[in-house]
Protein backbone atom coordinates (compact mmCIF):
# COMPACT_ATOMS: atom_id res chain seq x y z
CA UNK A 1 -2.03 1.14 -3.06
CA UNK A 2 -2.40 4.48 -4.76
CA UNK A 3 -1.56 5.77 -7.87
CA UNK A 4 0.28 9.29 -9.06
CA UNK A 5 -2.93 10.13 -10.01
CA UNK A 6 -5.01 9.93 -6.91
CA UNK A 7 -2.01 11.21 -5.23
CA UNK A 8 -1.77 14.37 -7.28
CA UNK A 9 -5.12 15.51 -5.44
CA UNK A 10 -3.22 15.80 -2.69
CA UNK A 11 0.41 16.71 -4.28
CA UNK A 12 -0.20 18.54 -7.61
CA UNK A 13 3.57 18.36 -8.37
CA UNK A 14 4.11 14.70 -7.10
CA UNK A 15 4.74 13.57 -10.73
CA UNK A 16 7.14 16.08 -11.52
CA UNK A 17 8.38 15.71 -8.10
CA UNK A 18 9.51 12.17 -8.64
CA UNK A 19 10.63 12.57 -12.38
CA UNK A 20 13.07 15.39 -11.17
CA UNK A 21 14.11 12.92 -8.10
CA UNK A 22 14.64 10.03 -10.01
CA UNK A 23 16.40 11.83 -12.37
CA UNK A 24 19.24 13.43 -9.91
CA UNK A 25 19.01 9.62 -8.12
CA UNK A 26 20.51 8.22 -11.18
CA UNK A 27 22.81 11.27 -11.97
CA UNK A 28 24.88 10.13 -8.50
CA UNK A 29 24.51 6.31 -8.89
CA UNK A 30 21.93 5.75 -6.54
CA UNK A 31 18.69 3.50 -6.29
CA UNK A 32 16.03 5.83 -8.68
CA UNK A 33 13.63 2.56 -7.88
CA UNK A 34 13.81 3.00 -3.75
CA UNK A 35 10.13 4.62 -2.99
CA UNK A 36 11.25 4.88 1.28
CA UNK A 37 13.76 7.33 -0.19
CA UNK A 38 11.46 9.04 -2.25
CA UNK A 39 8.99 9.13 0.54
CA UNK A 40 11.65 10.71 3.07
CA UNK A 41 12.51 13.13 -0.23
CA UNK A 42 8.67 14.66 -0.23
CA UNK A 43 8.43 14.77 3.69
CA UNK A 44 11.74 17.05 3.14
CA UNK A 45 10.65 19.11 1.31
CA UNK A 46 7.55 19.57 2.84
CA UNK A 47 5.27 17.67 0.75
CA UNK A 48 2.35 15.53 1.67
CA UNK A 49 3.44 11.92 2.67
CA UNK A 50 2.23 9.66 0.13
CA UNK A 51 2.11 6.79 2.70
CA UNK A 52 4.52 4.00 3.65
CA UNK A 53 2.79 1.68 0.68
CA UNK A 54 4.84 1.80 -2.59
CA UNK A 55 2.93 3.85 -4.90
CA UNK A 56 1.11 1.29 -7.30
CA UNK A 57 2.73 2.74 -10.39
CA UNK A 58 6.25 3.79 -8.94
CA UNK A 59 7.96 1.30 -11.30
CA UNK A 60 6.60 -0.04 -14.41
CA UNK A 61 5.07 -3.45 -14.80
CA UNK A 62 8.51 -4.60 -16.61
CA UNK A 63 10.53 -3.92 -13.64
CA UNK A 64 8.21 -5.45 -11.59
CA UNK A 65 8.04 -9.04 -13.66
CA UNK A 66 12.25 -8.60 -13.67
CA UNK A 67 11.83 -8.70 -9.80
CA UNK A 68 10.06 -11.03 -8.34
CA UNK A 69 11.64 -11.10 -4.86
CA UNK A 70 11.12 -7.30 -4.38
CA UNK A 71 7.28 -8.16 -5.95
CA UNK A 72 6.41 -11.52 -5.03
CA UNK A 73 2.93 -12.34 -5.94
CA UNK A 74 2.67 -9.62 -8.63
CA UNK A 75 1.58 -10.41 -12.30
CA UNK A 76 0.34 -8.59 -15.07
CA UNK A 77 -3.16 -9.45 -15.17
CA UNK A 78 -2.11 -11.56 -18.49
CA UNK A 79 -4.46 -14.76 -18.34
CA UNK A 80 -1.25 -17.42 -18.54
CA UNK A 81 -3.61 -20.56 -18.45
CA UNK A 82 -4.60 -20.43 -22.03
CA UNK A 83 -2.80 -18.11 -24.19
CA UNK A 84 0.57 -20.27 -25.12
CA UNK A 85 0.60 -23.31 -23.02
CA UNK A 86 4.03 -24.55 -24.29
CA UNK A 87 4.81 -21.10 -23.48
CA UNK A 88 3.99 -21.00 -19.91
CA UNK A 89 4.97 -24.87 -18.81
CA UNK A 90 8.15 -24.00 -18.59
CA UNK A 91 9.88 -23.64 -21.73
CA UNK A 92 11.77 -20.70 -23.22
CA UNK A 93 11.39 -21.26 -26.90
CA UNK A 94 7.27 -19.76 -26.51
């Protein structure tokens, strides 16, 4: 997946592109989070498609740990065998 960043060579504005998109999605109640929209946004206005992949850093890593069934298999790179182990088997007191 690519980042803003390696898209940007492409799409200089893409950042500000998305912040001013995600901005007006919120304003009328709608999905800021749904990158297919986004995509069909850029295409519109006649920017470069950034490619039917989400864009790796589209949503932060705390929305993607809040939703796993939108990111299955996706984890933060934290090492969870050894840093709390009461932590991680299950409890919620770690």
């Amino acid at each position: 997946m690519a980042t803003f960043t390696e898209l940007a060579a492409d799409n200089p504005n893409i950042r500000q592109q998305y912040d001013d998109w995600r901005e007006q999605r919120s304003a009328n109640g709608e999905d800021p989070t749904d990158y297919q929209a986004f995509r069909q946004h850029l295409m519109a206005i006649g920017a470069p498609d950034p490619g039917e992949s989400e864009i790796d850093d589209f949503v932060g890593d705390d929305f993607k740990a809040a939703n796993p069934d939108r990111y299955p298999g996706w984890t933060s790179g934290e090492d969870l065998s050894s840093a709390n182990p009461d932590r991680y088997a299950g409890r919620s007191d770690g």
